[in-house]
Protein backbone atom coordinates (compact mmCIF):
# COMPACT_ATOMS: atom_id res chain seq x y z
CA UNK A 1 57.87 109.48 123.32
CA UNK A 2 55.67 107.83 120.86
CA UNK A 3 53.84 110.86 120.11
CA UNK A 4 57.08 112.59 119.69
CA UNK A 5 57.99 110.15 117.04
CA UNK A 6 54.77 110.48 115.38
CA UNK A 7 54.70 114.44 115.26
CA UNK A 8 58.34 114.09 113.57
CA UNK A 9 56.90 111.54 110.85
CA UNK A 10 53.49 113.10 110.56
CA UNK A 11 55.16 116.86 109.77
CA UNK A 12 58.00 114.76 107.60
CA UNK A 13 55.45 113.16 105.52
CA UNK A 14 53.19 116.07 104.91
CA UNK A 15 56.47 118.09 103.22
CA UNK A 16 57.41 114.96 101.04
CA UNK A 17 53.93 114.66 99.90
CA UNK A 18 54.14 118.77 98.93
CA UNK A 19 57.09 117.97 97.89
CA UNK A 20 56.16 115.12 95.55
CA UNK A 21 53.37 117.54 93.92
CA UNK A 22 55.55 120.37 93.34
CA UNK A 23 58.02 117.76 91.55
CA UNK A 24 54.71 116.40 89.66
CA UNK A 25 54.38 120.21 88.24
CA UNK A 26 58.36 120.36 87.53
CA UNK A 27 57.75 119.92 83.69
CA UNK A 28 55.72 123.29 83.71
CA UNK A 29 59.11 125.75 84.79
CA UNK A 30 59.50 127.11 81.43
CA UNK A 31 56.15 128.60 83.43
CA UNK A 32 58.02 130.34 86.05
CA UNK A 33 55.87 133.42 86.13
CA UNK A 34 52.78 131.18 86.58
CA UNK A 35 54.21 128.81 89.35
CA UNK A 36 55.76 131.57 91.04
CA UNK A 37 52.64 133.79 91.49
CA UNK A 38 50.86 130.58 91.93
CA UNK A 39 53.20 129.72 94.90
CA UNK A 40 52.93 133.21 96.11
CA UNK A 41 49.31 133.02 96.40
CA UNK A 42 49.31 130.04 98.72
CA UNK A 43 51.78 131.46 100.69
CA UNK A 44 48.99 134.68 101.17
CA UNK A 45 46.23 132.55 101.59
CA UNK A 46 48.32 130.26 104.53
CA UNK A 47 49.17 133.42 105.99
CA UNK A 48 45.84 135.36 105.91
CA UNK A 49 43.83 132.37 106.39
CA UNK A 50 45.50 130.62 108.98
CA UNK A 51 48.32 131.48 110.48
CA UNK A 52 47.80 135.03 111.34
CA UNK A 53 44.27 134.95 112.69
CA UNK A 54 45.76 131.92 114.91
CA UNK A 55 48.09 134.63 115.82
CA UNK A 56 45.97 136.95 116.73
CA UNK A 57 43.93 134.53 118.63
CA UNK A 58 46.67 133.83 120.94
CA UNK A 59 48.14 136.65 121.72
CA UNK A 60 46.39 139.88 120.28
CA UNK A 61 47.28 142.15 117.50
CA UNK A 62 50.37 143.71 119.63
CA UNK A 63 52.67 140.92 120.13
CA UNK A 64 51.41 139.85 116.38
CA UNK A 65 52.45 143.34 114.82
CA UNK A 66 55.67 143.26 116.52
CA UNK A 67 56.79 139.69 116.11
CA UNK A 68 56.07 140.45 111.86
CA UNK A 69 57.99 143.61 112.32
CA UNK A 70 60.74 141.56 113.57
CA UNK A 71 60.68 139.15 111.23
CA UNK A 72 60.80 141.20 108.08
CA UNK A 73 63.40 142.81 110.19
CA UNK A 74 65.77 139.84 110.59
CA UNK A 75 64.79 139.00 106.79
CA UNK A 76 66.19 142.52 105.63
CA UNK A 77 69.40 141.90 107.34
CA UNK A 78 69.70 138.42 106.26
CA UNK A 79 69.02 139.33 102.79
CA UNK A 80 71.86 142.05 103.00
CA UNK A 81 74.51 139.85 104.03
CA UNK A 82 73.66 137.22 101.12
CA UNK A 83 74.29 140.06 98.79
CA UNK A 84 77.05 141.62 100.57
CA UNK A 85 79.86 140.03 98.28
CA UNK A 86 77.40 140.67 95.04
CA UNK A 87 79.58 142.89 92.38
CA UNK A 88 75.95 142.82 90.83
CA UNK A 89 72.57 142.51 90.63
CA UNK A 90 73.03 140.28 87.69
CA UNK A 91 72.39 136.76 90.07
CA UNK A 92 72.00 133.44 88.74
CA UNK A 93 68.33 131.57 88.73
CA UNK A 94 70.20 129.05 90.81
CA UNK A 95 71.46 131.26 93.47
CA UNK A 96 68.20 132.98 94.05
CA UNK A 97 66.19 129.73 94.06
CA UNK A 98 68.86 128.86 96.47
CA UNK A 99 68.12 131.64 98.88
CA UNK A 100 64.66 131.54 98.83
CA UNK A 101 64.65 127.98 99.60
CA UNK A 102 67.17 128.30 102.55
CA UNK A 103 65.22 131.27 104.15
CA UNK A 104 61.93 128.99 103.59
CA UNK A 105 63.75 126.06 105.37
CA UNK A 106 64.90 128.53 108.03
CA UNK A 107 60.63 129.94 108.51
CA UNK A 108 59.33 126.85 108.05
CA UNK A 109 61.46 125.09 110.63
CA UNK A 110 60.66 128.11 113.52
CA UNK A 111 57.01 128.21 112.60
CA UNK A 112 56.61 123.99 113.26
CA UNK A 113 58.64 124.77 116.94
CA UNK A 114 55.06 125.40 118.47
CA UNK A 115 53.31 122.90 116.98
CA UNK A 116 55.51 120.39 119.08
CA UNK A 117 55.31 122.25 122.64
CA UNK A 118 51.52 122.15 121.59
CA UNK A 119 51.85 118.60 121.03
CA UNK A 120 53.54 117.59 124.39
CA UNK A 121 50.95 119.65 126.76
CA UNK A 122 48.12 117.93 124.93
CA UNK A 123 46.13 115.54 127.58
CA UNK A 124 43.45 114.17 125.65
CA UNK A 125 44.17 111.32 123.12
CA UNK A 126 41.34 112.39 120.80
CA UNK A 127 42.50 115.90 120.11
CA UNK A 128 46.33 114.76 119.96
CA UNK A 129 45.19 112.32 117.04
CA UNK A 130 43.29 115.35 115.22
CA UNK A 131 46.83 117.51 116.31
CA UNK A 132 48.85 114.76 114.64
CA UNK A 133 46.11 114.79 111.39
CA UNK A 134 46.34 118.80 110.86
CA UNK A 135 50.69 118.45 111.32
CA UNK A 136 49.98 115.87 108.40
CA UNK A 137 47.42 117.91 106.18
CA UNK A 138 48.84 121.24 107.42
CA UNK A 139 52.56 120.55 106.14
CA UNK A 140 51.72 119.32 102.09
CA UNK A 141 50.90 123.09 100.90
CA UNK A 142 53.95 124.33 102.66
CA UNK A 143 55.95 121.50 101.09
CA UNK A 144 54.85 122.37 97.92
CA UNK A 145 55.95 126.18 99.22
CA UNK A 146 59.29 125.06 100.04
CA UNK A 147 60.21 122.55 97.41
CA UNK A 148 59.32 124.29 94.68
CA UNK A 149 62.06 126.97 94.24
CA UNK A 150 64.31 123.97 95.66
CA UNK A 151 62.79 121.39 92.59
CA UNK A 152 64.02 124.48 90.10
CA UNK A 153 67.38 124.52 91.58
CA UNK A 154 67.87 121.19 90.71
CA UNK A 155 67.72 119.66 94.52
CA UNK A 156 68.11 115.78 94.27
CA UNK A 157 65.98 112.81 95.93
CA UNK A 158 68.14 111.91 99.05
CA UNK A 159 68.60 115.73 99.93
CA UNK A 160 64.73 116.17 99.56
CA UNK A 161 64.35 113.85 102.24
CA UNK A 162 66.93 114.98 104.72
CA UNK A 163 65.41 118.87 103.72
CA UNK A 164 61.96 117.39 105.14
CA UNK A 165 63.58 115.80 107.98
CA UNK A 166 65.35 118.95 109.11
CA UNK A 167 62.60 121.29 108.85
CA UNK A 168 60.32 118.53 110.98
CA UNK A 169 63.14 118.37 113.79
CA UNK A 170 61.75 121.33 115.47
CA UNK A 171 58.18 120.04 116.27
CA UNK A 172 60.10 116.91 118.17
CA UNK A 173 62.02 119.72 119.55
CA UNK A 174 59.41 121.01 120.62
CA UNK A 175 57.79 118.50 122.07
CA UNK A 176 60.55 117.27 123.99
CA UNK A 177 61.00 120.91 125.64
CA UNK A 178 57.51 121.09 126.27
CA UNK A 179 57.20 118.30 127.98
CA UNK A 180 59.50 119.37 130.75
CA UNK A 181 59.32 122.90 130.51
CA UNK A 182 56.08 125.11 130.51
CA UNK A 183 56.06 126.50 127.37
CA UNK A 184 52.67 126.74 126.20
CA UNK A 185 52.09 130.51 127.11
CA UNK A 186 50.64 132.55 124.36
CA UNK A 187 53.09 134.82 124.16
CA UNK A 188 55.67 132.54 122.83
CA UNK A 189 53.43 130.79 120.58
CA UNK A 190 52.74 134.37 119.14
CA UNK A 191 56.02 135.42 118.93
CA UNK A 192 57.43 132.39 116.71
CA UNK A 193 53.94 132.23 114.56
CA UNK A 194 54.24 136.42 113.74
CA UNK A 195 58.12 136.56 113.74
CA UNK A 196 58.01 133.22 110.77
CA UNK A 197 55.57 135.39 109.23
CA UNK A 198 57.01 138.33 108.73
CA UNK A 199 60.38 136.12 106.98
CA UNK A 200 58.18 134.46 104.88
CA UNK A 201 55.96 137.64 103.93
CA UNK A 202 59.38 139.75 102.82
CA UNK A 203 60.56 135.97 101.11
CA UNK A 204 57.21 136.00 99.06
CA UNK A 205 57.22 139.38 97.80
CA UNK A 206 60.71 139.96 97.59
CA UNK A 207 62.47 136.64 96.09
CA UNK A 208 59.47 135.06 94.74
CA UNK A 209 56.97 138.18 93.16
CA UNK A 210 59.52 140.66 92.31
CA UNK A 211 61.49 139.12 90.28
CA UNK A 212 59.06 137.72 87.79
CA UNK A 213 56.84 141.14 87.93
CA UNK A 214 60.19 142.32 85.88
CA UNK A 215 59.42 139.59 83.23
CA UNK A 216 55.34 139.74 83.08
CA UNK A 217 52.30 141.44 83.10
CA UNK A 218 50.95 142.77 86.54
CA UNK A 219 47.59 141.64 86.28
CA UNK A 220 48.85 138.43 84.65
CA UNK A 221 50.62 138.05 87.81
CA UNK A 222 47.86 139.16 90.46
CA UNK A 223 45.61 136.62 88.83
CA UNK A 224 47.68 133.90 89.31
CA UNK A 225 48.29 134.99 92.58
CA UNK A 226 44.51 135.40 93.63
CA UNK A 227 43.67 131.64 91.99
CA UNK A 228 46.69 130.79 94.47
CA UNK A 229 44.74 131.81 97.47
CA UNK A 230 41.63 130.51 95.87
CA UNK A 231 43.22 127.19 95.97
CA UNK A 232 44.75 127.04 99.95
CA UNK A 233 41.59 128.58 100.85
CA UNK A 234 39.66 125.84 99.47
CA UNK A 235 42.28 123.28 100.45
CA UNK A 236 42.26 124.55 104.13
CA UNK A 237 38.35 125.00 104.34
CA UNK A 238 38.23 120.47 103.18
CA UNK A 239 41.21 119.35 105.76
């Protein structure tokens, strides 16, 4: 139970330290355009880098494909009912920093469900410390992901916490499922990694690059996106 404990702070404290740097940049939102792309770029370069070649890895480009497909899916039908009661397109900043942050909490907290049932069928006390070390390093980009559009909508300190506290439930969830049920199959872990993917690929482009492509350049925009990626890819190629 200890390491169950642990996962939940380690993946807690890697959001609140995102979380802290995206509130560090909160001056800069006159900016949006910039921190937007920006944002959108490490989102591409987490995706592309990481997470989907880890997909791939565990269960092939099939279950992969379709899991994404799923996901943007789900995200489609989501995003319709959010906008079902729109009269029109004319939506707050608020709101829409609002929805992107709750479908970010929603991916975020699916896509750290593996990481726990990884955590419980771990045997060896060396890798479960380096497990515990990449929940910690892994989490601070996608807390500066997820609290950014939250930072803009004004969130305050004590629901910042609880925000990183719900989203880290899932990897003690995890665990504590794991450890009495099998879990661990690749096809599972494959279907939660692609299926968060495709949510958060349709949440990048669609709430997060869209709407400032209306209000800026395009290449202004793809090279803030592409020093983005620069950035996680040097970030993930250090930790």
């Amino acid at each position: 139970m200890e390491i169950l404990l642990f996962g939940f702070l380690y993946s807690s404290l890697g959001f609140l330290i995102g979380g802290a740097i995206a509130w560090l940049f909160k001056e800069f939102k006159e900016k949006i355009s910039i921190i937007n792309a920006v944002c959108a770029g490490l989102i591409f370069g987490l995706i592309s880098i990481e997470i989907f070649p880890k997909a791939i890895e565990l269960g092939g480009w099939f279950i992969t494909i379709v899991g994404v497909t799923i996901g943007m899916i789900i995200f489609e039908l989501l995003h319709k009912v959010s906008q079902h009661n729109q009269m029109n397109r004319n939506i707050s900043k608020e709101r829409i920093y609002n929805r992107v942050g709750l479908l970010l909490i929603l991916s975020f907290s699916i896509h750290n469900f593996p990481m726990g049932i990884t955590l419980a069928t771990s045997q060896e006390y060396d890798f479960t410390i380096s497990l515990l070390q990449t929940i910690l390093f892994h989490n601070i980009p996608e807390g500066i992901i997820l609290y950014t559009p939250l930072i803009m909508m004004g969130i305050n300190f004590l629901n910042g916490i609880l925000i990183s506290f719900f989203v880290s439930v899932p990897v003690a969830l995890g665990f504590f499922i794991g450890s009495f049920v099998d879990l661990n199959h690749p096809f599972i872990s494959t279907s939660l990694i692609s299926f968060t993917v495709g949510i958060i690929l349709m949440v990048t482009v669609s709430e997060i690059l869209l709407p400032v492509m209306e209000k800026s350049t395009l290449h202004r925009i793809l090279i803030y996106t592409l020093i983005g990626i620069g950035i996680m890819g040097i970030y993930l190629k250090l930790f």
